[in-house]
PDB file of N, CA and C in Angstrom:
ATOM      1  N   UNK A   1     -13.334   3.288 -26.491  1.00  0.00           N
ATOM      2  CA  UNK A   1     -12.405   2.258 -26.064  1.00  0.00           C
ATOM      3  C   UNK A   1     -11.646   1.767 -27.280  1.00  0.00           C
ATOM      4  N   UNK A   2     -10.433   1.598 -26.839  1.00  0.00           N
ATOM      5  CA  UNK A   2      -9.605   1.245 -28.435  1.00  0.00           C
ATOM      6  C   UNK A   2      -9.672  -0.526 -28.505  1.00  0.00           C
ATOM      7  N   UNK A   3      -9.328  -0.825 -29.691  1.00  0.00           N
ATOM      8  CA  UNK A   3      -9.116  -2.031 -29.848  1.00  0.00           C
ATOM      9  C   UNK A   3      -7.600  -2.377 -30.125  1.00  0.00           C
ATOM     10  N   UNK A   4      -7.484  -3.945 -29.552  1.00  0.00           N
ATOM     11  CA  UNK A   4      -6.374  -4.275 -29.248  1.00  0.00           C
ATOM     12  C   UNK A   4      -5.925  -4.695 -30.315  1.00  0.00           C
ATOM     13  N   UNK A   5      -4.981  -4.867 -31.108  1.00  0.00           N
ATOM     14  CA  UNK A   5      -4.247  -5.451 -32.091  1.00  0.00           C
ATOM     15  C   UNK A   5      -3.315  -6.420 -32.072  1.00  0.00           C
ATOM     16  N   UNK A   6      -3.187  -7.542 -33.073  1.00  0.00           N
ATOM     17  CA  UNK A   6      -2.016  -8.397 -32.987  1.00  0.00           C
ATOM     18  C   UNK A   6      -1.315  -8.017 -33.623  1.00  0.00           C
ATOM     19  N   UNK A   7       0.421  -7.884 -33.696  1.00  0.00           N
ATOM     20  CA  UNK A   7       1.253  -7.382 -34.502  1.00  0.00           C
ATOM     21  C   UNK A   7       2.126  -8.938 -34.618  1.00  0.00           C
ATOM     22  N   UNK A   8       3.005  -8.623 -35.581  1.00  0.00           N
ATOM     23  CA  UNK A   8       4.054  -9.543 -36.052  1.00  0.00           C
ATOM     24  C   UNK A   8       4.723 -10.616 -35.170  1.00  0.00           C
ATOM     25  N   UNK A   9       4.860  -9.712 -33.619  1.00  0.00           N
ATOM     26  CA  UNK A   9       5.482 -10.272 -32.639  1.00  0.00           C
ATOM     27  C   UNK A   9       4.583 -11.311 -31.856  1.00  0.00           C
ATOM     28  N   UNK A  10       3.019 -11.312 -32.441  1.00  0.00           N
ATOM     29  CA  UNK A  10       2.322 -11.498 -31.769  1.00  0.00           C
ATOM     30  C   UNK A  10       1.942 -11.399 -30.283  1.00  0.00           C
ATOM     31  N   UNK A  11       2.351 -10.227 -29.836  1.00  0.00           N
ATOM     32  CA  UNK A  11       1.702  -9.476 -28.534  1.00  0.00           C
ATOM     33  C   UNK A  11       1.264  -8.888 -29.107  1.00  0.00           C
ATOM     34  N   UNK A  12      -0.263  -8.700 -28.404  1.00  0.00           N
ATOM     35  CA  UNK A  12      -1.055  -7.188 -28.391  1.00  0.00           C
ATOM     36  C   UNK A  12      -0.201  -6.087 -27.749  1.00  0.00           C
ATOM     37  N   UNK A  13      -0.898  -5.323 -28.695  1.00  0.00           N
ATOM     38  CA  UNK A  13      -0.633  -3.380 -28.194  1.00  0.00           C
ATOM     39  C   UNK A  13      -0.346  -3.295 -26.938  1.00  0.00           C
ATOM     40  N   UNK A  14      -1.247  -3.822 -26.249  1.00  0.00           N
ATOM     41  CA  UNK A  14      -1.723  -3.583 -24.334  1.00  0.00           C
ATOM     42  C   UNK A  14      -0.325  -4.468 -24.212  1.00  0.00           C
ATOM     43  N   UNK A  15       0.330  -5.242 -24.805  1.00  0.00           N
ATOM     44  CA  UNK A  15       1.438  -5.988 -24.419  1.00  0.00           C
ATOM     45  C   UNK A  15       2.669  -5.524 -24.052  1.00  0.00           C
ATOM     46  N   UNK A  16       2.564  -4.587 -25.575  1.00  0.00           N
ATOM     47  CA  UNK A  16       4.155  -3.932 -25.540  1.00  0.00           C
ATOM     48  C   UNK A  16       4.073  -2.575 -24.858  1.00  0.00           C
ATOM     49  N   UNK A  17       2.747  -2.341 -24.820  1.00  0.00           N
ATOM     50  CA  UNK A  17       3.139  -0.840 -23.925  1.00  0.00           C
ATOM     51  C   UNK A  17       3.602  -0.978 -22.534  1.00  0.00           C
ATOM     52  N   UNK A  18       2.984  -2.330 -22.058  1.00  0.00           N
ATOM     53  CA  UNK A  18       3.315  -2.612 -20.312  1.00  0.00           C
ATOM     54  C   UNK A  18       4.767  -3.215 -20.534  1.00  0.00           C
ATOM     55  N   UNK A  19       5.217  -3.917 -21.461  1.00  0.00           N
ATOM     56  CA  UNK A  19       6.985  -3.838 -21.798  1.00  0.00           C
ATOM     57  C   UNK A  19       7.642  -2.835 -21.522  1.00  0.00           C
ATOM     58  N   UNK A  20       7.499  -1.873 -22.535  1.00  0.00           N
ATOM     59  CA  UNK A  20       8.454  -0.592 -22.360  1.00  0.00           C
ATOM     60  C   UNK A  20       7.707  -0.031 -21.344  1.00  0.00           C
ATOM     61  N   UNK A  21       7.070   0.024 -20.746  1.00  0.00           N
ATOM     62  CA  UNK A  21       6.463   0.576 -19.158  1.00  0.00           C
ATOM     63  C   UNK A  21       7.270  -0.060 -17.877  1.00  0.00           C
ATOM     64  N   UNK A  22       8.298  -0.821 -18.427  1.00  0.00           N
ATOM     65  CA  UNK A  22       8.669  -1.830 -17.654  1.00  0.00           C
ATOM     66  C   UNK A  22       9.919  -0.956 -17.227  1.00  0.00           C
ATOM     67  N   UNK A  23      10.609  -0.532 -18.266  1.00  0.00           N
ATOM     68  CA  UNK A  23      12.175   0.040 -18.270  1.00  0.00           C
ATOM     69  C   UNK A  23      11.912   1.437 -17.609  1.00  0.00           C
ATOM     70  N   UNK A  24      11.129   2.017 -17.398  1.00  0.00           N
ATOM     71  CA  UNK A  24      10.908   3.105 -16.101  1.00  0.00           C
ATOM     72  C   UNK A  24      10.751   2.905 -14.673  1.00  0.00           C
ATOM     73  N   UNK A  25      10.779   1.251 -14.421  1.00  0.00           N
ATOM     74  CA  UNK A  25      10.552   0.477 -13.111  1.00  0.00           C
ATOM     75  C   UNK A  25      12.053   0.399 -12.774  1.00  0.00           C
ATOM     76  N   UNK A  26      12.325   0.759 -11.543  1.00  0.00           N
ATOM     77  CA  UNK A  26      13.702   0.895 -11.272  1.00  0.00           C
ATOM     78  C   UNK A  26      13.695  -0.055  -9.555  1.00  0.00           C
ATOM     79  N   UNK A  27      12.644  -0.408  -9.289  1.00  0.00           N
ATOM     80  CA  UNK A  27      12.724  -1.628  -7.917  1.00  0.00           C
ATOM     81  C   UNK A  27      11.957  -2.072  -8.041  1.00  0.00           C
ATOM     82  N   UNK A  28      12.139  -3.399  -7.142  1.00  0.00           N
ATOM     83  CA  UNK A  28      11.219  -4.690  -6.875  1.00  0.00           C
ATOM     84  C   UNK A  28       9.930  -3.864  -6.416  1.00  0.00           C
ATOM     85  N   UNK A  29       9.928  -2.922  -5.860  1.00  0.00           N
ATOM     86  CA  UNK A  29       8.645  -2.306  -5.356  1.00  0.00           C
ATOM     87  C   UNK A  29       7.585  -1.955  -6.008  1.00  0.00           C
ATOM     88  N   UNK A  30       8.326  -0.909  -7.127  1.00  0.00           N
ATOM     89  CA  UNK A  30       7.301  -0.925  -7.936  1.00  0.00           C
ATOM     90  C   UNK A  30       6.882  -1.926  -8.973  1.00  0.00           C
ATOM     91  N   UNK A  31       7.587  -2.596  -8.962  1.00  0.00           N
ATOM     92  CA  UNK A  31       7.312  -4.013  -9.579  1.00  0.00           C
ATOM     93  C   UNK A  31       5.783  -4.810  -9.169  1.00  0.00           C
ATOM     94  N   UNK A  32       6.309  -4.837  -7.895  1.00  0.00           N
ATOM     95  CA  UNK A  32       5.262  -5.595  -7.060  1.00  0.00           C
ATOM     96  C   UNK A  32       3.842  -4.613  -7.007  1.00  0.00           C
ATOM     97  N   UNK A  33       4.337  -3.076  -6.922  1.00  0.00           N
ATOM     98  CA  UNK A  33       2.824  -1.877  -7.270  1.00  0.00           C
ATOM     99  C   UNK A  33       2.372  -2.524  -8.583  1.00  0.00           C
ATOM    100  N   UNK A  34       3.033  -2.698  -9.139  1.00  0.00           N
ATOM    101  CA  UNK A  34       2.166  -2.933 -10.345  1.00  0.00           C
ATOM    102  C   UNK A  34       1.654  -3.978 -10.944  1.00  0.00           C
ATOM    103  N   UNK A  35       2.035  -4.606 -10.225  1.00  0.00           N
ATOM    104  CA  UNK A  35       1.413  -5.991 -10.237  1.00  0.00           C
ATOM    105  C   UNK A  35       0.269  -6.072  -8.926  1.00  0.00           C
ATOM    106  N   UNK A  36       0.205  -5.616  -8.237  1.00  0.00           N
ATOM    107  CA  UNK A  36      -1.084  -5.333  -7.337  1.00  0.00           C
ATOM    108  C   UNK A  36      -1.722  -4.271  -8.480  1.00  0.00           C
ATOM    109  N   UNK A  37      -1.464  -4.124  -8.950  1.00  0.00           N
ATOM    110  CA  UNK A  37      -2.584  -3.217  -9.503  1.00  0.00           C
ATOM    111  C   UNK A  37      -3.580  -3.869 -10.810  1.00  0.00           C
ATOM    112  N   UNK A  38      -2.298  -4.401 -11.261  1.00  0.00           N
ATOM    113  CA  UNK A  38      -3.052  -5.347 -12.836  1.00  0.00           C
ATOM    114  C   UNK A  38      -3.796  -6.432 -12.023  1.00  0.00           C
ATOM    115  N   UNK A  39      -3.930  -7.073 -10.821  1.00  0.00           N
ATOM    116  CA  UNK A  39      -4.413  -7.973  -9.827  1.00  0.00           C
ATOM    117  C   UNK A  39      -5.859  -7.594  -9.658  1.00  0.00           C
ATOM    118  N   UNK A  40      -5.442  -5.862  -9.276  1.00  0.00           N
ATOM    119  CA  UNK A  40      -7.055  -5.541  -8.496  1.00  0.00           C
ATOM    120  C   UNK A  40      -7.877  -5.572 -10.085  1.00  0.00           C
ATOM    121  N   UNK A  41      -7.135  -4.706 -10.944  1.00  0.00           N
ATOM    122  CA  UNK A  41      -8.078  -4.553 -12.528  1.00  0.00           C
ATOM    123  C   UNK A  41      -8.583  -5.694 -13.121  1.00  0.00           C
ATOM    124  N   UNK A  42      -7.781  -7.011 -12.492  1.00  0.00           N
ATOM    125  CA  UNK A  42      -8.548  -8.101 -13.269  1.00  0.00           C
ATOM    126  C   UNK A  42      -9.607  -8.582 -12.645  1.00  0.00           C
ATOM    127  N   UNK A  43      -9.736  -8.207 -11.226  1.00  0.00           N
ATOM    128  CA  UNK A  43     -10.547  -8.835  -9.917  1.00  0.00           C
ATOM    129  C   UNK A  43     -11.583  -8.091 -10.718  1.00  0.00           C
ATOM    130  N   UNK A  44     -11.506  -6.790 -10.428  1.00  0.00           N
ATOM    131  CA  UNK A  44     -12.781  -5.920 -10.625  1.00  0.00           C
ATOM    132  C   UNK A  44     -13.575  -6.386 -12.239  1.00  0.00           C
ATOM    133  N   UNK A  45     -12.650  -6.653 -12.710  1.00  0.00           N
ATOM    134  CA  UNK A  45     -13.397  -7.135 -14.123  1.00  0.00           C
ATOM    135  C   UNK A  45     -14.650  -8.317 -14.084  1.00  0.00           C
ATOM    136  N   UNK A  46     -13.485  -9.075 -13.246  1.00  0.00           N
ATOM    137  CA  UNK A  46     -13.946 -10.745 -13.422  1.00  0.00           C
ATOM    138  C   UNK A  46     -15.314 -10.248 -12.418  1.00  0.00           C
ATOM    139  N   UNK A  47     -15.343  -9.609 -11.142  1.00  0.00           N
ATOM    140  CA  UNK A  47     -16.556  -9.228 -10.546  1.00  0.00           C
ATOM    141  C   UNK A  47     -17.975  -8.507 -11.016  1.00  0.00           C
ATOM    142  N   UNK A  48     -17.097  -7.815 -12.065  1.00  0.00           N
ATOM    143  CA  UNK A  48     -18.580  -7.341 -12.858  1.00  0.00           C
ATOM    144  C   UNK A  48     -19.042  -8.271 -13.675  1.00  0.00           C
ATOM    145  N   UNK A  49     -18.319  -8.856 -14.394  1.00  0.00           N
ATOM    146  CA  UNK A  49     -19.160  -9.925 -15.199  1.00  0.00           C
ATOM    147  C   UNK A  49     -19.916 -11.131 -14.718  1.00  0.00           C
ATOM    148  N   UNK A  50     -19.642 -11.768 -13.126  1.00  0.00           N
ATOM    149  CA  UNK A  50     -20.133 -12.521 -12.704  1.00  0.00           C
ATOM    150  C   UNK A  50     -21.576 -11.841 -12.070  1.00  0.00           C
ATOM    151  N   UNK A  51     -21.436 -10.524 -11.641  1.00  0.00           N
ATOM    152  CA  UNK A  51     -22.644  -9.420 -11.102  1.00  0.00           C
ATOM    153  C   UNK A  51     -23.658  -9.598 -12.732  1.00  0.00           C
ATOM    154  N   UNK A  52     -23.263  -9.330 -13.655  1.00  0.00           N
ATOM    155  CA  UNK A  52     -24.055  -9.091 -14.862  1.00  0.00           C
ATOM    156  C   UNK A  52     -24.454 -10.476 -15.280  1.00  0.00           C
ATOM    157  N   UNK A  53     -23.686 -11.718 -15.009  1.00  0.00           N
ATOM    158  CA  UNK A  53     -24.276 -12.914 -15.103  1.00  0.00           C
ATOM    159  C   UNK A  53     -25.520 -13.456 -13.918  1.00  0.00           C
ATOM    160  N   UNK A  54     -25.140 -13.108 -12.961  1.00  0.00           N
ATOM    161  CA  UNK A  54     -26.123 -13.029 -12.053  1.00  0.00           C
ATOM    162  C   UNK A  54     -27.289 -12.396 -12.075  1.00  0.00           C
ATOM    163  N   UNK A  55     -27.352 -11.057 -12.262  1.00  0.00           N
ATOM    164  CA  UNK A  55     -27.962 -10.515 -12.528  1.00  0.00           C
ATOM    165  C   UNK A  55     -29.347 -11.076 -13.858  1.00  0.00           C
ATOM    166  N   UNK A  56     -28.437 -11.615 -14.751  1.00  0.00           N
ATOM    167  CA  UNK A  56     -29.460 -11.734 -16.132  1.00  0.00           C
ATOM    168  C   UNK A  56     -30.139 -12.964 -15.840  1.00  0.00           C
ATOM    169  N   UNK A  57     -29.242 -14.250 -15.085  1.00  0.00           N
ATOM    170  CA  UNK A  57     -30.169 -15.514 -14.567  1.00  0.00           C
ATOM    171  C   UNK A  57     -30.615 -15.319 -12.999  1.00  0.00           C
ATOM    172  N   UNK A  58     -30.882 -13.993 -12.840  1.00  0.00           N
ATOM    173  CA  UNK A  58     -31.592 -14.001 -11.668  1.00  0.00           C
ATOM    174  C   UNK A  58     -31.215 -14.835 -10.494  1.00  0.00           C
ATOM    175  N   UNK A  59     -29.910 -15.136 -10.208  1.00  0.00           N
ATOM    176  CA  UNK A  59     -29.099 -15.765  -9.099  1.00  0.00           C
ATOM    177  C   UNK A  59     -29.059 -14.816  -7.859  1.00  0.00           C
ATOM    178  N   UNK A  60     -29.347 -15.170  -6.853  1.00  0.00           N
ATOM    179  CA  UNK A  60     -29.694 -14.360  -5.568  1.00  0.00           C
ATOM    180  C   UNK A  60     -28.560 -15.702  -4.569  1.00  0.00           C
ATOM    181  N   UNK A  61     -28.671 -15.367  -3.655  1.00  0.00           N
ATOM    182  CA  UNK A  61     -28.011 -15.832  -2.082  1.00  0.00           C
ATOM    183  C   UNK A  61     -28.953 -17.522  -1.727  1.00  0.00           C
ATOM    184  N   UNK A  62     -30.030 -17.090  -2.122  1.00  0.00           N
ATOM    185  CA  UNK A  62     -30.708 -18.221  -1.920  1.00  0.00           C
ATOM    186  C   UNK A  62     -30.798 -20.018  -2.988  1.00  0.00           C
ATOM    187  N   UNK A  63     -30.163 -18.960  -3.907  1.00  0.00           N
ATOM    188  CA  UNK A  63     -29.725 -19.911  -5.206  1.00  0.00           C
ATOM    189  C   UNK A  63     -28.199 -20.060  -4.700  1.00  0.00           C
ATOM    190  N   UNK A  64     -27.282 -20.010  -4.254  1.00  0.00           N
ATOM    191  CA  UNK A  64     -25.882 -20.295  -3.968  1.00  0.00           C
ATOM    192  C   UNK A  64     -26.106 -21.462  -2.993  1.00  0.00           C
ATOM    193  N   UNK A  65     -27.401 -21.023  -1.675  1.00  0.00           N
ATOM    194  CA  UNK A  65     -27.484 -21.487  -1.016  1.00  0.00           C
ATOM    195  C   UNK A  65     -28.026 -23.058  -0.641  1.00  0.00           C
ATOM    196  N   UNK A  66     -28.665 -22.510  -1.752  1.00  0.00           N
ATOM    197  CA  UNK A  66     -29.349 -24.142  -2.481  1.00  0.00           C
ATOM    198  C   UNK A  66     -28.434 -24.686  -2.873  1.00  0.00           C
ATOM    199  N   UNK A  67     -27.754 -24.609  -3.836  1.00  0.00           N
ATOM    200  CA  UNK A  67     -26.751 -25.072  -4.480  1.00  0.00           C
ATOM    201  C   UNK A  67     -25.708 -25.634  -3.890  1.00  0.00           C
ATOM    202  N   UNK A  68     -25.052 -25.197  -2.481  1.00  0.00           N
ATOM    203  CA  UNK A  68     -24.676 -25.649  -1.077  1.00  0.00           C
ATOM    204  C   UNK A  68     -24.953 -26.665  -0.897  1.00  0.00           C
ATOM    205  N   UNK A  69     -26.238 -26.747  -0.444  1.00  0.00           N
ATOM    206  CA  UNK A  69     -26.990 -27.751   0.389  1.00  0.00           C
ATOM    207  C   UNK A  69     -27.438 -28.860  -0.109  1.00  0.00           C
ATOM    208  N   UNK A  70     -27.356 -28.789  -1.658  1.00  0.00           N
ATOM    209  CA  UNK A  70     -27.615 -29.830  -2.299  1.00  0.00           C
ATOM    210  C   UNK A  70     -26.303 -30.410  -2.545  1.00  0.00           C
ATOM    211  N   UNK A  71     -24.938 -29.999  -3.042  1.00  0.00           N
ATOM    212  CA  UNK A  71     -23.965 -30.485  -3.125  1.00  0.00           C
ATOM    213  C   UNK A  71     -23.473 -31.287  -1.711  1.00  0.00           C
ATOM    214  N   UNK A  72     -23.764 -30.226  -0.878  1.00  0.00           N
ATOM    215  CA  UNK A  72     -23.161 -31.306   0.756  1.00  0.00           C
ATOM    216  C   UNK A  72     -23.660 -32.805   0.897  1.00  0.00           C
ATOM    217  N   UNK A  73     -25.420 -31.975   0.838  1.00  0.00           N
ATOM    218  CA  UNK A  73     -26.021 -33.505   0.478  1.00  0.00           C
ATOM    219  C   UNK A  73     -25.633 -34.752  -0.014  1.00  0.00           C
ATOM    220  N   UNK A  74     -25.450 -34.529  -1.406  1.00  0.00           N
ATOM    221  CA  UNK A  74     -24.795 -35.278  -2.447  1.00  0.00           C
ATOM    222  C   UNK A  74     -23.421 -35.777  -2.451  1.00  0.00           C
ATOM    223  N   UNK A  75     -22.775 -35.171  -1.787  1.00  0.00           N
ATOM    224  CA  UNK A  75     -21.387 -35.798  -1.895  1.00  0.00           C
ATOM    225  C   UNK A  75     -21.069 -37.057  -0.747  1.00  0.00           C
ATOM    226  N   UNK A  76     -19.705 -37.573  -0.713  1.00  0.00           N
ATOM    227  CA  UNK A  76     -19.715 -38.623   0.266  1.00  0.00           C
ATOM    228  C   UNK A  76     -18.518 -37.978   1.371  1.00  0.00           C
ATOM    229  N   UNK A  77     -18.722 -37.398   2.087  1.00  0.00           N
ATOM    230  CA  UNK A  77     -18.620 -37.161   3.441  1.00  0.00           C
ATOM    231  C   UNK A  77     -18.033 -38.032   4.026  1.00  0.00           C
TER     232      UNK A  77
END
């Protein structure tokens, strides 16, 4: 996996390549493809790390669920 760099302009690498990736976009369509796409890549990210946080404090359905039921509790309704 490469590492990202700051340059002068201060954008990262990953910055300017999706720039000039830009000037091969010729409609709103693919505009919008590609922006559903950087959407799903960040989803899937943010989902594994909350799976691997879960995972390491042992958070199950029953711990959310608690956590529910105590907040409903607690609040003023």
């Amino acid at each position: 996996m490469s590492t990202i760099k700051e340059n002068n302009n201060r954008l990262s690498s990953l910055q300017l390549e999706l720039l000039k990736s830009l000037k091969y976009m010729a409609s709103e369509k693919q505009i919008k493809e590609v922006k559903s796409l950087l959407r799903f890549y960040f989803a899937r990210q943010l989902d594994e790390n909350i799976e691997k946080i879960e995972n390491k404090k042992e958070y199950s359905a029953e711990v959310y669920e608690k956590w529910l039921e105590n907040s409903i509790c607690n609040s003023d309704i």
